[in-house]
C-alpha atoms as a PDB file:
ATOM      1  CA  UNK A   1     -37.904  14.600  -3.775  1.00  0.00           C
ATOM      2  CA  UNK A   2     -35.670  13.066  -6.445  1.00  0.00           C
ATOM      3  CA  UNK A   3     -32.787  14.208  -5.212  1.00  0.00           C
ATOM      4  CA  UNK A   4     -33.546  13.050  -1.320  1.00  0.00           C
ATOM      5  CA  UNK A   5     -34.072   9.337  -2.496  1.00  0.00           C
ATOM      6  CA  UNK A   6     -31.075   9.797  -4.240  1.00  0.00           C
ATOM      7  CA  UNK A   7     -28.790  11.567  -1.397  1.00  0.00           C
ATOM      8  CA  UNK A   8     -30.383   8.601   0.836  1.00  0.00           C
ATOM      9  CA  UNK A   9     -29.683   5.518  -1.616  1.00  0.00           C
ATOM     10  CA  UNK A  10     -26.062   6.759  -1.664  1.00  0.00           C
ATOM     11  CA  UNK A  11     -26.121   7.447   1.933  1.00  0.00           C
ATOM     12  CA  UNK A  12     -27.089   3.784   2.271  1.00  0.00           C
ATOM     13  CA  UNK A  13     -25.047   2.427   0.014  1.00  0.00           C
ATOM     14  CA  UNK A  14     -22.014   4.090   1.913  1.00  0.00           C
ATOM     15  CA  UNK A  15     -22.945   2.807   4.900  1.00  0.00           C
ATOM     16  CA  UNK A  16     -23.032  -1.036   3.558  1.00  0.00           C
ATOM     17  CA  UNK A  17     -19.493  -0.442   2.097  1.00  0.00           C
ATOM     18  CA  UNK A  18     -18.858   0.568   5.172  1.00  0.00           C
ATOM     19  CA  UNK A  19     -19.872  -2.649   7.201  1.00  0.00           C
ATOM     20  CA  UNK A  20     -18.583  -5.078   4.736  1.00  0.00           C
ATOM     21  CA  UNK A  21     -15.373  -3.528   4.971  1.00  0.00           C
ATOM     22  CA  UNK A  22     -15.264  -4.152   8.690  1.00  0.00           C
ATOM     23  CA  UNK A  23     -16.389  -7.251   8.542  1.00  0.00           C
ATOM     24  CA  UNK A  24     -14.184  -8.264   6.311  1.00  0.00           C
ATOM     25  CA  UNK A  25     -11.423  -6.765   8.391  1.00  0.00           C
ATOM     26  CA  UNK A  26     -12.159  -8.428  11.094  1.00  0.00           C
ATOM     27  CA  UNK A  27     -12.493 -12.185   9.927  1.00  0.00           C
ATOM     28  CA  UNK A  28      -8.903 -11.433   8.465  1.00  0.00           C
ATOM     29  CA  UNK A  29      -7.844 -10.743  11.508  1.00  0.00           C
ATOM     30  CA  UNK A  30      -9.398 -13.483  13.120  1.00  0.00           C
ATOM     31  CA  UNK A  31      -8.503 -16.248  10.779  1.00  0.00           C
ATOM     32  CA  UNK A  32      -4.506 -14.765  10.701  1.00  0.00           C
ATOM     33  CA  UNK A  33      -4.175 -14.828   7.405  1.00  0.00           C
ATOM     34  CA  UNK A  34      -1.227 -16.799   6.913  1.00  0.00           C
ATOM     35  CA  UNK A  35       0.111 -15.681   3.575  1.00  0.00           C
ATOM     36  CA  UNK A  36       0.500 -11.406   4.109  1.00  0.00           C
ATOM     37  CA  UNK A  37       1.953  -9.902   0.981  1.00  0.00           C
ATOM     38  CA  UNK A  38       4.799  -7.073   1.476  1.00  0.00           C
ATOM     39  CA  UNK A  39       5.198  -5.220  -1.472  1.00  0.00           C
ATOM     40  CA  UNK A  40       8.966  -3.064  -1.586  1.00  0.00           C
ATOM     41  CA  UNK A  41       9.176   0.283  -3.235  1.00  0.00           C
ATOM     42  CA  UNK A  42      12.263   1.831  -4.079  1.00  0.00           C
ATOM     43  CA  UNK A  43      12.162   5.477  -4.262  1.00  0.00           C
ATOM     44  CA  UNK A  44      14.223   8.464  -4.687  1.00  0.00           C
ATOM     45  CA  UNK A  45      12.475  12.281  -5.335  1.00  0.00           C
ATOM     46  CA  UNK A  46       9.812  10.511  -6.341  1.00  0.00           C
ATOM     47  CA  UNK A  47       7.063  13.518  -4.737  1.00  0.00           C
ATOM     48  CA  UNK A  48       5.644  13.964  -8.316  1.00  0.00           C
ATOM     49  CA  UNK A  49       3.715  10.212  -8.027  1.00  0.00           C
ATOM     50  CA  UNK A  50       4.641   8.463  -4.853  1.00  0.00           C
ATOM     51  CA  UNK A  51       1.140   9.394  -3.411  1.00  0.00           C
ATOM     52  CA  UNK A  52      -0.917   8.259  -6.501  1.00  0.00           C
ATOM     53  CA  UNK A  53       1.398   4.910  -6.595  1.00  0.00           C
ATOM     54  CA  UNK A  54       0.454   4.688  -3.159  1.00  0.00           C
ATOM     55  CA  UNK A  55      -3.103   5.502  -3.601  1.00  0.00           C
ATOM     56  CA  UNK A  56      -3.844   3.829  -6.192  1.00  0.00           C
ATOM     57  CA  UNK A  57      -1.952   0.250  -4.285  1.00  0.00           C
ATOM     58  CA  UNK A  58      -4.647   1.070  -1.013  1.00  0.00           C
ATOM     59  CA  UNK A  59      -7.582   1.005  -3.316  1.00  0.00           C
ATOM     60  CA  UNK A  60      -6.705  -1.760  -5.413  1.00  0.00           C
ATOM     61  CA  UNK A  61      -5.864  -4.230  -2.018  1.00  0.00           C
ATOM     62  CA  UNK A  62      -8.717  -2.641  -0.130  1.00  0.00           C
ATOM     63  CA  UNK A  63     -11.556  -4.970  -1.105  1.00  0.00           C
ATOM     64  CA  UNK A  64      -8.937  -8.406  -1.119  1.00  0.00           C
ATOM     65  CA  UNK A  65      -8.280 -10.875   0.816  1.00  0.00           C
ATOM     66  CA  UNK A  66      -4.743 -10.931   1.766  1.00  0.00           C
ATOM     67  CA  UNK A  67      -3.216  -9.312   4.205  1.00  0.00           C
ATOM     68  CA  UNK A  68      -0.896  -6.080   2.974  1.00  0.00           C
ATOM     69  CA  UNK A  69       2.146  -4.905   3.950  1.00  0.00           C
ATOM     70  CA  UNK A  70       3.809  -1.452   2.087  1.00  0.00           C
ATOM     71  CA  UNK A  71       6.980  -0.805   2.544  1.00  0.00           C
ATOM     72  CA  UNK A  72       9.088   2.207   0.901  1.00  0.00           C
ATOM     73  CA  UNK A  73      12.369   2.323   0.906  1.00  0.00           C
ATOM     74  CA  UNK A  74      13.865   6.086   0.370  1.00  0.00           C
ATOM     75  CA  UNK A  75      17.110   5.872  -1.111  1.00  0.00           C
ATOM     76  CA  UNK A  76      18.165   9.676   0.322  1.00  0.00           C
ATOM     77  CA  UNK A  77      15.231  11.155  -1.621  1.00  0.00           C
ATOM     78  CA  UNK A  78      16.311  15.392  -1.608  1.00  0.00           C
ATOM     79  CA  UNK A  79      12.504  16.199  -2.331  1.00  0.00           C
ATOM     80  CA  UNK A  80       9.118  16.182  -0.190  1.00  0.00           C
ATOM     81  CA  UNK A  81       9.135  12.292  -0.834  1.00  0.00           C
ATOM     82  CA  UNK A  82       9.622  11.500   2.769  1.00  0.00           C
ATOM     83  CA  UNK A  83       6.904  13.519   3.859  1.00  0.00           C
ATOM     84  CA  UNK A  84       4.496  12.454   1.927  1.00  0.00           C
ATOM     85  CA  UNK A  85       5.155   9.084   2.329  1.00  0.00           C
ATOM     86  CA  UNK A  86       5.137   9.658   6.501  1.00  0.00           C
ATOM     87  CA  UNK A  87       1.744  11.583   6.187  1.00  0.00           C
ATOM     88  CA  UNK A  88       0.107   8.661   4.682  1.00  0.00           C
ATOM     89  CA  UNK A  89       2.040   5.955   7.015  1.00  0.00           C
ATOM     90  CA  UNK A  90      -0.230   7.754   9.472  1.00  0.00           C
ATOM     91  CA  UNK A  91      -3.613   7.264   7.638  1.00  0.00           C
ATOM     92  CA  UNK A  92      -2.869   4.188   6.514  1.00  0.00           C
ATOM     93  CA  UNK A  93      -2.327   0.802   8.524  1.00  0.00           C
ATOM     94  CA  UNK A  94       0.499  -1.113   6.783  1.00  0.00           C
ATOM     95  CA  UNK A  95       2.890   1.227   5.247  1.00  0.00           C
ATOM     96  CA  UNK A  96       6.389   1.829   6.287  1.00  0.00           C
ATOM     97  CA  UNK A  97       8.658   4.114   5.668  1.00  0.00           C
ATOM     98  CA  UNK A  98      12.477   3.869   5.880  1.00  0.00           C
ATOM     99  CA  UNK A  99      15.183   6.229   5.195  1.00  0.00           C
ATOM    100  CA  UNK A 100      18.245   4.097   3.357  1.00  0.00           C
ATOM    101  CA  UNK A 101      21.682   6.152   3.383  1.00  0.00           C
ATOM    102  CA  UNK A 102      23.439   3.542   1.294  1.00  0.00           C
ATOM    103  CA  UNK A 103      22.707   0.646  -0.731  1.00  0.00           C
ATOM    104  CA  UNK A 104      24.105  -2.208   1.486  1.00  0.00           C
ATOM    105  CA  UNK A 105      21.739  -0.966   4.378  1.00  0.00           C
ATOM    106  CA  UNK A 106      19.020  -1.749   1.769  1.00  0.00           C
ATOM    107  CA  UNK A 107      19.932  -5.206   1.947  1.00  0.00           C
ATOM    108  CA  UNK A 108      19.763  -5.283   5.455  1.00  0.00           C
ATOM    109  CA  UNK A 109      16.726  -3.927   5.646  1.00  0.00           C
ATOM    110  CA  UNK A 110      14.898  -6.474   3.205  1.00  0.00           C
ATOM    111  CA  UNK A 111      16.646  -9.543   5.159  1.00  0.00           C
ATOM    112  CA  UNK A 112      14.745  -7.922   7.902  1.00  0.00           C
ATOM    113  CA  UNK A 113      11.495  -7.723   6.324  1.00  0.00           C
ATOM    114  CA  UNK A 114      12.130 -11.426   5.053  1.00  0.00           C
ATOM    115  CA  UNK A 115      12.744 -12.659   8.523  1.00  0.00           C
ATOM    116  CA  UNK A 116       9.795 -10.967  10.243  1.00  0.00           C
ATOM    117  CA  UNK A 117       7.825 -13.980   8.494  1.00  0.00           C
ATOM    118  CA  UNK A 118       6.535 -11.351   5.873  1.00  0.00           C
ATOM    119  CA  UNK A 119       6.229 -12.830   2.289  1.00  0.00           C
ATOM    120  CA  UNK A 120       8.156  -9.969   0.144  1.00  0.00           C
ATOM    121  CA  UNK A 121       5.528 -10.459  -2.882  1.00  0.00           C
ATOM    122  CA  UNK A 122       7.173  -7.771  -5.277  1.00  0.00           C
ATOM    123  CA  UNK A 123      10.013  -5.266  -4.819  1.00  0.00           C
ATOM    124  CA  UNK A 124       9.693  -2.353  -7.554  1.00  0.00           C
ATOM    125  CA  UNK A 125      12.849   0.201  -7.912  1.00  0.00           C
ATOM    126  CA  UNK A 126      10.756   3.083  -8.732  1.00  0.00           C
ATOM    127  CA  UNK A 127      13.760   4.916  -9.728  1.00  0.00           C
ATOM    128  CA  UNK A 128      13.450   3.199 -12.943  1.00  0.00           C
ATOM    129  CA  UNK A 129      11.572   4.634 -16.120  1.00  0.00           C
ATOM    130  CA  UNK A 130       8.452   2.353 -17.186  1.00  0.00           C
ATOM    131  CA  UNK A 131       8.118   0.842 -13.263  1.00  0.00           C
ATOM    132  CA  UNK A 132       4.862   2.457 -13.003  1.00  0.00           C
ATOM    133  CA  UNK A 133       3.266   0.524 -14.951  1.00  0.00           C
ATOM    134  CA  UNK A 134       4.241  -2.866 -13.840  1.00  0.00           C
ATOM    135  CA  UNK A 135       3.506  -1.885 -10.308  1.00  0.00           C
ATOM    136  CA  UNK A 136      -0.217  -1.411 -11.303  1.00  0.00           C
ATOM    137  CA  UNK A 137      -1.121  -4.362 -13.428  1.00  0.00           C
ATOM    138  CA  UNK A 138       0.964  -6.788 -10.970  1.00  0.00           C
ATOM    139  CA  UNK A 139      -1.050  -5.208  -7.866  1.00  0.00           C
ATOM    140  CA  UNK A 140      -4.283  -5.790 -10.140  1.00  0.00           C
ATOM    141  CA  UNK A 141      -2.662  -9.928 -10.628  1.00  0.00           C
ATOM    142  CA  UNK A 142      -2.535 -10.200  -7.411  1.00  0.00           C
ATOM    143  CA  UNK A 143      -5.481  -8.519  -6.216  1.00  0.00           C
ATOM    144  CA  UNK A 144      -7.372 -10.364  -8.971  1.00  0.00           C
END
């Protein structure tokens, strides 16, 4: 009996989450948030904790207001790094992936970004020691 009420009163409470994330979903959509955040990664073999950085970005956006944009830059990454960043480009609405070959096309590619109307928000070079870390507290900033 005990555990039915509680099986249902999580059942419940999943299904609420549920709604309100639709919901909210959809008024951002309809009021066209005019301020979308694009947040740039910079990555290279970065397999060991590209999906946690990743995961760990979705669920701290997922319950704001703002309009997010991922986008990963692979700076010729030798490791499963591009795979696992395409996998979850196809669960995930908002992330991009891009292959870079040299460093100039980088700069290409963010003047793109920038003049799709995007507002680049952060741009972390993953590739550096210690990045981690910043990329989680100034997700939780702006989330906040």
């Amino acid at each position: 009996m005990v555990a039915a009420l509680f099986f249902w009163a999580l059942a419940v409470y999943g299904a609420l989450t549920v709604v309100r994330q639709v919901s909210r979903r959809l008024r951002r959509r309809i009021r066209q948030n005019l301020h979308p955040v694009a947040v740039v990664l910079m990555v290279q073999n970065s397999e060991a904790h590209i999906e946690g950085v990743l995961r760990s970005i979705f669920l701290s956006t997922a319950l704001g207001q703002r309009e997010w944009r991922i986008l990963v830059f692979d700076m010729g990454s030798t490791d499963d790094t591009p795979h696992i960043v395409q996998r979850m480009a196809m669960q995930h609405d908002g992330l991009e992936y891009v292959r870079i070959e040299e460093e100039g096309e980088f700069v290409q590619q963010l003047a793109r970004v920038c003049a799709e109307g995007g507002l680049v928000g952060c741009i972390y070079d993953l590739r550096v020691s210690g990045m981690l870390c910043d990329v989680a507290r100034d997700i939780r900033l702006l989330c906040g």
